[in-house]
Protein backbone atom coordinates (compact mmCIF):
# COMPACT_ATOMS: atom_id res chain seq x y z
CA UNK A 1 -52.25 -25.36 42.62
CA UNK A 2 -52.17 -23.91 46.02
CA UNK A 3 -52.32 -20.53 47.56
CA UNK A 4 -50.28 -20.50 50.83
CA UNK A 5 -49.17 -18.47 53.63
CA UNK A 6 -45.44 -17.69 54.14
CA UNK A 7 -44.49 -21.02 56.31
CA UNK A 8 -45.93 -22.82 53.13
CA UNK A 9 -48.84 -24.31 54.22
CA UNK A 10 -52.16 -24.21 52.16
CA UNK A 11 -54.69 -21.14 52.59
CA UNK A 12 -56.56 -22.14 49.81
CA UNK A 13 -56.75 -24.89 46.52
CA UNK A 14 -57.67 -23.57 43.29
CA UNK A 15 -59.98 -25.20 41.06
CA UNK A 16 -58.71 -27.51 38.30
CA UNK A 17 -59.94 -25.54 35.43
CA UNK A 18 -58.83 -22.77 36.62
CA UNK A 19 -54.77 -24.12 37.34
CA UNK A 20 -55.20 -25.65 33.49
CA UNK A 21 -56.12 -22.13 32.24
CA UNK A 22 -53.60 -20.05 33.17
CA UNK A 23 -51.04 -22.91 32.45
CA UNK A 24 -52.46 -23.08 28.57
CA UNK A 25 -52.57 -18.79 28.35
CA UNK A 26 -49.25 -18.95 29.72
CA UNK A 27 -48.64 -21.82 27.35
CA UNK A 28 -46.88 -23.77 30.11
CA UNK A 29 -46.44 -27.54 30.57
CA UNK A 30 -44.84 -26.82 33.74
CA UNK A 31 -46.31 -27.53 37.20
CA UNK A 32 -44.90 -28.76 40.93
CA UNK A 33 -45.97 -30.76 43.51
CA UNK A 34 -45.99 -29.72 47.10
CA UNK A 35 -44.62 -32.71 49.27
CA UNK A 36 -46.24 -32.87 52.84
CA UNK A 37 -45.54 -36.05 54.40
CA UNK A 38 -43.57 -37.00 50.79
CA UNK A 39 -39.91 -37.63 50.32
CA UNK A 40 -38.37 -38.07 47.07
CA UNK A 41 -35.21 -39.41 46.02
CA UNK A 42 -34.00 -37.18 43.36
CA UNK A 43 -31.18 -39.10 41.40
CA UNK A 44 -29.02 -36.60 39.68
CA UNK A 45 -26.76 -38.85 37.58
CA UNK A 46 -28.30 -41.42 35.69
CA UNK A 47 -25.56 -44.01 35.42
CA UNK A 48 -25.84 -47.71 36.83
CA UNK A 49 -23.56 -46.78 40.30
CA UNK A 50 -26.57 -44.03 41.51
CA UNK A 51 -29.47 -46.34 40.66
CA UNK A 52 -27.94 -49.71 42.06
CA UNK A 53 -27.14 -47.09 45.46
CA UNK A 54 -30.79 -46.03 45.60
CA UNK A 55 -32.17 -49.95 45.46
CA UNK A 56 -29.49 -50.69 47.84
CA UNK A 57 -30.17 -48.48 50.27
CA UNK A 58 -33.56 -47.12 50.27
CA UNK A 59 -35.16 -49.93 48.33
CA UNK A 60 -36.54 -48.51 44.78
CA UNK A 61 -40.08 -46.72 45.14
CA UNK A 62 -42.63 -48.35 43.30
CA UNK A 63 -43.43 -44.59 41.69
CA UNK A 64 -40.69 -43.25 39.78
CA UNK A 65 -40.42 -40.49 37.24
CA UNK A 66 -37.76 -40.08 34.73
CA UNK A 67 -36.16 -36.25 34.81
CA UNK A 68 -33.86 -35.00 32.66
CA UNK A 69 -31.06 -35.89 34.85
CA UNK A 70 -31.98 -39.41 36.40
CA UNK A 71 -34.73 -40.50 38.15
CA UNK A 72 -37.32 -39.63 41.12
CA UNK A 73 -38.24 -42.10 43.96
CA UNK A 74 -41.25 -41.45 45.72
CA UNK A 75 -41.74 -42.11 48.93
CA UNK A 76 -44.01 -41.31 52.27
CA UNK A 77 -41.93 -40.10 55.25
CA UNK A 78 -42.26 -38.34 58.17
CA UNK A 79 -38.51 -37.74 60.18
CA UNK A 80 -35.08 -35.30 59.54
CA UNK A 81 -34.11 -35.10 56.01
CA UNK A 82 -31.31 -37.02 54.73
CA UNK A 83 -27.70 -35.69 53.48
CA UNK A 84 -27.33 -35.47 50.31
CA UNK A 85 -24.81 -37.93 48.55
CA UNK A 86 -22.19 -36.86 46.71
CA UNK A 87 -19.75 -40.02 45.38
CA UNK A 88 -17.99 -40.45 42.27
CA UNK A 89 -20.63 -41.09 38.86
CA UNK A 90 -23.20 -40.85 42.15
CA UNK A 91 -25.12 -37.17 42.91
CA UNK A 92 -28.14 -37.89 45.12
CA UNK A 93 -30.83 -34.99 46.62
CA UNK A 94 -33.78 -34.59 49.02
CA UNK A 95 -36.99 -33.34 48.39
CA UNK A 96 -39.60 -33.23 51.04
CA UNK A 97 -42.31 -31.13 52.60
CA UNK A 98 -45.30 -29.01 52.69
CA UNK A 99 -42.39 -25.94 51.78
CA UNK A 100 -40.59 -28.30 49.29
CA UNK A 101 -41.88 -29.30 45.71
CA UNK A 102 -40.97 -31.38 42.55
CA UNK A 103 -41.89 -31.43 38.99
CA UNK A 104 -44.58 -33.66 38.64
CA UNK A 105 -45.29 -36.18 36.18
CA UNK A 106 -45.54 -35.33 32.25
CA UNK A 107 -44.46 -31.89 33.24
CA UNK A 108 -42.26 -30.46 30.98
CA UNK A 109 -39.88 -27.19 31.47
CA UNK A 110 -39.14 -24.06 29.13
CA UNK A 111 -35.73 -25.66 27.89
CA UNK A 112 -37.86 -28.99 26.78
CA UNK A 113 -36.97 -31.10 29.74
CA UNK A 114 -39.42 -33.77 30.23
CA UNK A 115 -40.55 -35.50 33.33
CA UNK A 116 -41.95 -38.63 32.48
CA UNK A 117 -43.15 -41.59 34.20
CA UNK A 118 -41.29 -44.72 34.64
CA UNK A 119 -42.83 -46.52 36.96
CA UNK A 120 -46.49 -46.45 38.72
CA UNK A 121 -48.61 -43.58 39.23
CA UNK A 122 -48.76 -40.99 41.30
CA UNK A 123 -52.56 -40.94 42.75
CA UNK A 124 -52.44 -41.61 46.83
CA UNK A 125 -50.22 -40.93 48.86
CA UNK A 126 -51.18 -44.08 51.39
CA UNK A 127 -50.21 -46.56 48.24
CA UNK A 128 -46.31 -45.13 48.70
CA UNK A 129 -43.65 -46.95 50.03
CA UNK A 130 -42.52 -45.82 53.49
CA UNK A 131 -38.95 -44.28 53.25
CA UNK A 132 -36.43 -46.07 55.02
CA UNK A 133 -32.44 -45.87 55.29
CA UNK A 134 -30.70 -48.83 55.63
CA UNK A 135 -27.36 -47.62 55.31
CA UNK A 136 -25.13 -48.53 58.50
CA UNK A 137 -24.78 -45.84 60.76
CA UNK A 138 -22.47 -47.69 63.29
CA UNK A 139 -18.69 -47.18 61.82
CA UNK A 140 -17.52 -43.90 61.52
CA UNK A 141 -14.51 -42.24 59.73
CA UNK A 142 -11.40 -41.95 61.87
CA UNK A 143 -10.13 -39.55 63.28
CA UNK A 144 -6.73 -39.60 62.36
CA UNK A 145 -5.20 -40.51 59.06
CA UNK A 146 -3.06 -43.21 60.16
CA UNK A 147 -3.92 -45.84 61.64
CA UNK A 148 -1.51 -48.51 63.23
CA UNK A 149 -2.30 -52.26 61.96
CA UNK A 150 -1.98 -53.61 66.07
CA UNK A 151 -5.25 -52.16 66.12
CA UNK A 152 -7.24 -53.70 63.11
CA UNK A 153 -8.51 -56.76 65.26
CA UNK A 154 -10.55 -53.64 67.56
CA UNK A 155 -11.73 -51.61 64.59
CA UNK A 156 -15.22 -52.70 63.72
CA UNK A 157 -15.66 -53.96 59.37
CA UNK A 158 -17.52 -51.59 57.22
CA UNK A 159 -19.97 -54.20 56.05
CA UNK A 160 -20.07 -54.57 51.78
CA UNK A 161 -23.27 -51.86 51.34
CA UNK A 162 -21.49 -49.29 52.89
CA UNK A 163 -17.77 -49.38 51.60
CA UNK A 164 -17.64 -47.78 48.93
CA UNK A 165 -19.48 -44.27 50.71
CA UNK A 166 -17.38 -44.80 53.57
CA UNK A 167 -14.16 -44.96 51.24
CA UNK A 168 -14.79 -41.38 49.79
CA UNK A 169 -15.88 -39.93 52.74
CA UNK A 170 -11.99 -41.43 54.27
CA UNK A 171 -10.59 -40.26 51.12
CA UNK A 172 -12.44 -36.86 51.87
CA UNK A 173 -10.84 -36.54 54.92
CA UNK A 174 -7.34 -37.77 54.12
CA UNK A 175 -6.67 -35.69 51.57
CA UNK A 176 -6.58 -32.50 53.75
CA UNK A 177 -3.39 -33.95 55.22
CA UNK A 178 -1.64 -35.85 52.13
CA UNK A 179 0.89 -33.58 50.51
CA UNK A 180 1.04 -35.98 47.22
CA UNK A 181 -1.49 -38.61 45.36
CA UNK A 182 0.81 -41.09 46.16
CA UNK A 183 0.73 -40.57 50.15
CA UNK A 184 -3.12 -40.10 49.95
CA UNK A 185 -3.82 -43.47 48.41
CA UNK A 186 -1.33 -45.62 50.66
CA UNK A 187 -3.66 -44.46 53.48
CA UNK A 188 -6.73 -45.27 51.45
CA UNK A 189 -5.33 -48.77 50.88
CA UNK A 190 -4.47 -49.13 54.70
CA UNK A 191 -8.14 -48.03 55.35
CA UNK A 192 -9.12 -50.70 53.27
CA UNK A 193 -6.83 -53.19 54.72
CA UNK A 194 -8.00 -52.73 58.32
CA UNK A 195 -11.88 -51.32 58.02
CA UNK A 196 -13.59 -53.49 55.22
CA UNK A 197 -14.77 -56.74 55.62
CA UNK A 198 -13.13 -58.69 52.60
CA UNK A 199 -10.51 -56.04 51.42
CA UNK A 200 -9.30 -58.66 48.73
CA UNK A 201 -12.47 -57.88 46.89
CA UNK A 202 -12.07 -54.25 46.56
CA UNK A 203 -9.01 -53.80 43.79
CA UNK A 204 -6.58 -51.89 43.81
CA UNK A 205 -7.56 -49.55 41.07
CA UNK A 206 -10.83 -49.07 42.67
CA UNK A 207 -8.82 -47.46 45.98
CA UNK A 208 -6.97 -45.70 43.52
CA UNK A 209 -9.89 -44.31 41.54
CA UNK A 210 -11.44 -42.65 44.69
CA UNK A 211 -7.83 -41.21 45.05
CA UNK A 212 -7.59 -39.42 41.36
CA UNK A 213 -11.19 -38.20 42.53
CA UNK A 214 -10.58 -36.64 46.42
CA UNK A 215 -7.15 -35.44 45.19
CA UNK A 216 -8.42 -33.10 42.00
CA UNK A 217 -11.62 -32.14 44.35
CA UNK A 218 -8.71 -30.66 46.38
CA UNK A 219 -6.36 -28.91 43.18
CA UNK A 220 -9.87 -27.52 42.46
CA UNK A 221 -10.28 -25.90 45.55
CA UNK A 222 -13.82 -27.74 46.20
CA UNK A 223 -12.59 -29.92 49.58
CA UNK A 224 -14.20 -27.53 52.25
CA UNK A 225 -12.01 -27.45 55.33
CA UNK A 226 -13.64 -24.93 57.38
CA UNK A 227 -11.89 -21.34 57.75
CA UNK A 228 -8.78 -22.98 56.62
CA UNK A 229 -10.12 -23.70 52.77
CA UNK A 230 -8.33 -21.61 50.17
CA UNK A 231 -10.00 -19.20 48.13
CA UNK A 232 -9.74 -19.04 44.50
CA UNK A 233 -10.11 -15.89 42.67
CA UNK A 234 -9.51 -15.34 39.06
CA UNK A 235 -7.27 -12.67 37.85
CA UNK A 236 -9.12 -11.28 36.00
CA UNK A 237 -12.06 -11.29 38.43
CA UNK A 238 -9.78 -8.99 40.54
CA UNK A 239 -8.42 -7.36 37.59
CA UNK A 240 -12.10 -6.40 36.45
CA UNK A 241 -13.23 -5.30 39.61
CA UNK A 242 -9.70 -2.82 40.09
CA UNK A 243 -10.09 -1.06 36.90
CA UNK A 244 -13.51 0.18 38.23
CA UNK A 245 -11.76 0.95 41.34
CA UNK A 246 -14.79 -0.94 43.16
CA UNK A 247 -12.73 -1.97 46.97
CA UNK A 248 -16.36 -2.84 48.45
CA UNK A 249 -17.37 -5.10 45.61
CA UNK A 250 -14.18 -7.06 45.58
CA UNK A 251 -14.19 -7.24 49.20
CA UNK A 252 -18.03 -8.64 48.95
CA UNK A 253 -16.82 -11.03 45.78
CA UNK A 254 -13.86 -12.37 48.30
CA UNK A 255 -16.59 -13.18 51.22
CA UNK A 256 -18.99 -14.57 48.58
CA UNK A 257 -15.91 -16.97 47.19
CA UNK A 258 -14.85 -17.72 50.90
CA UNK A 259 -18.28 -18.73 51.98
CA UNK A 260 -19.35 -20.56 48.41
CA UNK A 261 -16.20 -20.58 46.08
CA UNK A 262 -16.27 -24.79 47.12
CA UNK A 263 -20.01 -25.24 45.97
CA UNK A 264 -21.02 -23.34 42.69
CA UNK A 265 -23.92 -25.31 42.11
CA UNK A 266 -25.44 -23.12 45.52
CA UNK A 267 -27.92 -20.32 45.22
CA UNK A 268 -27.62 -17.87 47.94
CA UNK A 269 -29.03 -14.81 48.81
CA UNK A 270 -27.16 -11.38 50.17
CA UNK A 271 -28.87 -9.59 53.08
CA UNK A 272 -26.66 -6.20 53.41
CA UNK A 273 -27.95 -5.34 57.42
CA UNK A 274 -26.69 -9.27 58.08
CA UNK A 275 -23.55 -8.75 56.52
CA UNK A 276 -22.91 -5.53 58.43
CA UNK A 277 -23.91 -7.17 61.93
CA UNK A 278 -21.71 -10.08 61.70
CA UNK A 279 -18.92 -7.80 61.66
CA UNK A 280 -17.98 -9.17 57.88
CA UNK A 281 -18.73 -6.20 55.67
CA UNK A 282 -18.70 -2.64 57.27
CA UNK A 283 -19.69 -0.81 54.36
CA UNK A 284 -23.32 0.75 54.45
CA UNK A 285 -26.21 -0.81 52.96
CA UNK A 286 -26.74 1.24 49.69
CA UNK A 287 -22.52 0.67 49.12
CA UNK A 288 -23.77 -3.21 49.39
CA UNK A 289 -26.24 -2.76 47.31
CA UNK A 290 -23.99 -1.09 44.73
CA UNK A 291 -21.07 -3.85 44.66
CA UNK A 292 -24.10 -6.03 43.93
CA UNK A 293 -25.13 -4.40 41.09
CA UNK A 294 -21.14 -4.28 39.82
CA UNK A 295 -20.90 -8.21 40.31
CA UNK A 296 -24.28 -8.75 38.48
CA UNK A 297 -23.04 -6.36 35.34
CA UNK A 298 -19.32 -7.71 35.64
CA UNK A 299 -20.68 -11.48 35.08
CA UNK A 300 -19.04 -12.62 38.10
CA UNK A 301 -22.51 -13.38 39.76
CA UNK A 302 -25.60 -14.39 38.10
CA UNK A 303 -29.27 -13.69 39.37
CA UNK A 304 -30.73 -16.97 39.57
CA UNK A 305 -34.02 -15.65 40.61
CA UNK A 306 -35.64 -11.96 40.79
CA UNK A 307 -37.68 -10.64 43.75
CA UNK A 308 -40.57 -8.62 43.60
CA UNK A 309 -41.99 -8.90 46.76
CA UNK A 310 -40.17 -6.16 49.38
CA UNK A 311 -37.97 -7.50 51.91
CA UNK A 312 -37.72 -10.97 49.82
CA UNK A 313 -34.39 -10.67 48.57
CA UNK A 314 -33.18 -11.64 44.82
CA UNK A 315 -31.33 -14.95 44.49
CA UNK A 316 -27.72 -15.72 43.05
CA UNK A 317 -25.55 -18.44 41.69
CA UNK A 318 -21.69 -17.97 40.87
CA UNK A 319 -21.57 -18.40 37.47
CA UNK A 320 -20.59 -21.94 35.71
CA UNK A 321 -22.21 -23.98 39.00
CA UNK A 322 -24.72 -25.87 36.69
CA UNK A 323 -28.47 -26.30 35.90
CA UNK A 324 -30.51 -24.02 38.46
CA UNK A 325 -32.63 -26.16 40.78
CA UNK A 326 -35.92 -25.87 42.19
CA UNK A 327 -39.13 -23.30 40.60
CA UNK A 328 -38.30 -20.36 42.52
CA UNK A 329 -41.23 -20.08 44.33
CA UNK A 330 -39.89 -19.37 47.25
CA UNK A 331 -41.62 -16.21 49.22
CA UNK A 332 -39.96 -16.47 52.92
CA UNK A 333 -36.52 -16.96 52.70
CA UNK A 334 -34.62 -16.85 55.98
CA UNK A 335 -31.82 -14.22 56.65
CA UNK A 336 -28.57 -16.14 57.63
CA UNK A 337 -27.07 -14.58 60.84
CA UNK A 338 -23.53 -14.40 58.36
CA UNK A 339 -25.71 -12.53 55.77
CA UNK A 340 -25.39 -14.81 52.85
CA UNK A 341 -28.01 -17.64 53.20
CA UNK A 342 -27.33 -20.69 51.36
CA UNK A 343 -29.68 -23.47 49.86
CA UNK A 344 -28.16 -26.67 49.87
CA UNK A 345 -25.55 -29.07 51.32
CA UNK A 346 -21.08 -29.22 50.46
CA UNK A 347 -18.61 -31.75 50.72
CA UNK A 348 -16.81 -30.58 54.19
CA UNK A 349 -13.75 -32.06 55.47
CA UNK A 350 -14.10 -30.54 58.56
CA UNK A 351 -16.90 -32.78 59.74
């Protein structure tokens, strides 16, 4: 266990005995490890697609621990962080440095999850495997949805490793534009046709697979497009929040949808004096505070994590996003100049 200063780095270790004391009084199995100079690959769907993907590209790490959700690759690393993946059966994260950590080996959280390991140990840091993306980097999407077959023999082949990421991030971007299923997955097959070396040997039903996928992402309002996205609001989220005659905590529910209604797995943070800068929410800070407190008791946020520490502000997820992640350590968190800071990546169309 360290002690650290606000940028995460280490003040001062404490001894062993002492760590293992307050973890058996507290009668906690539950520990992290800080990753300076670390990167793991934290696999968050343990089928055979995510695991072939991770030996594929990064080359499997000859430490791995078994979470509750898939697996983590360890690796050294030293270089910008990766973007998340996000394919169909494949949901891939990043964890790395000094301000970053991981549940450790044989730890064990409060609901019983178990991290376990599955391959090596985890004892230097120097016997790692240096991290290293070889996914293709050369072939991007297009830029428009259709495009003519005169031009195939110009278009440079997405080589085999890197079709089927390259098909959803097409199918991503088509869909934005496709008014039906059907129209969406004759330009996935034309993709295919003119960007993939050996279309023959991708079917089909695999095109039209990826298709079913992009197109509900986009009934379900979780395509991001920018400022164009739609914004889904429940009745009776609205109907809730107009009986109490609350107008400043529906307006703040309707920013918090607009900025995170498309990625409910998010925690985020609210910073009132942000919100009122950026123009977004003119309402003073205590009314802010208040249509916080109405969203918490209405169920239509949830406090993910609880602040003690002044000017550290609490933490929120949207209920129904999934299993919290992280340890909620966090004691510097950044104040967003659109005053609702965000932790983690989306699937945006608009890239």
């Amino acid at each position: 266990m360290l002690l650290t200063k606000k940028d995460g780095t280490p003040t001062r270790r404490l001894p062993l005995s002492a760590v293992i004391e307050k973890m058996a009084g507290a009668g906690s199995s539950n520990y992290g490890i800080r990753l300076p100079g670390l990167l793991v690959v934290d696999i968050d769907t343990d089928t055979p697609e995510a695991h072939a993907y991770v030996e594929r590209r990064f080359g499997a790490s000859s430490v791995q621990v078994k979470s509750p959700k898939g697996v983590h690759h360890y690796y050294r690393f030293s270089g910008r962080r990766p973007k998340n993946v996000k394919l169909p059966g494949i949901v891939i994260d990043f964890k790395l440095g000094c301000q970053e950590h991981i549940a450790g080996p044989f730890a064990e959280r409060e609901d019983g999850g178990q991290y376990l390991p599955l391959r090596g140990r985890l004892t230097n840091a120097n016997a790692l495997p240096v991290f290293e993306d070889k996914e293709p980097t050369a072939v991007a999407a297009p830029t428009a949805v259709r495009v003519s077959l005169e031009n195939a023999e110009r278009q440079e082949r997405i080589p085999t490793g890197a079709r089927n990421n390259m098909l959803c991030k097409a199918a991503i971007r088509f869909v934005s534009v496709s008014d039906t299923k059907d129209e969406l997955l004759a330009d996935l097959l034309q993709y295919r046709n003119i960007h993939f070396e050996e279309p023959s040997s991708v079917s089909d039903a695999e095109v039209a697979a990826v298709a079913d996928w992009a197109f509900q992402l986009m009934l379900d309002g979780k395509v991001y497009q920018g400022r164009k996205s739609g914004v889904l609001i429940p009745r009776e989220s609205i109907d809730k929040l107009a009986a109490r005659g609350e107008g400043t905590a529906l307006l703040l529910y309707s920013i918090i949808q607009a900025d995170l209604g498309h990625k409910p797995n998010y925690e985020f943070s609210i910073v009132p004096d942000a919100l009122k800068k950026s123009g977004k929410l003119k309402a003073g800070r205590r009314q802010i505070y208040e249509a916080i407190d109405i969203l918490v008791d209405e169920k239509l946020i949830d406090v993910s994590f609880y602040s003690s520490i002044p000017k550290v502000p609490h933490r929120y997820r949207l209920p129904g996003g999934g299993e919290e992640r992280g340890f909620n350590t966090y004691i510097d968190i950044p104040i967003g100049h659109k005053g609702i800071t965000v932790y983690e990546g989306e699937v945006d169309a608009s890239a």
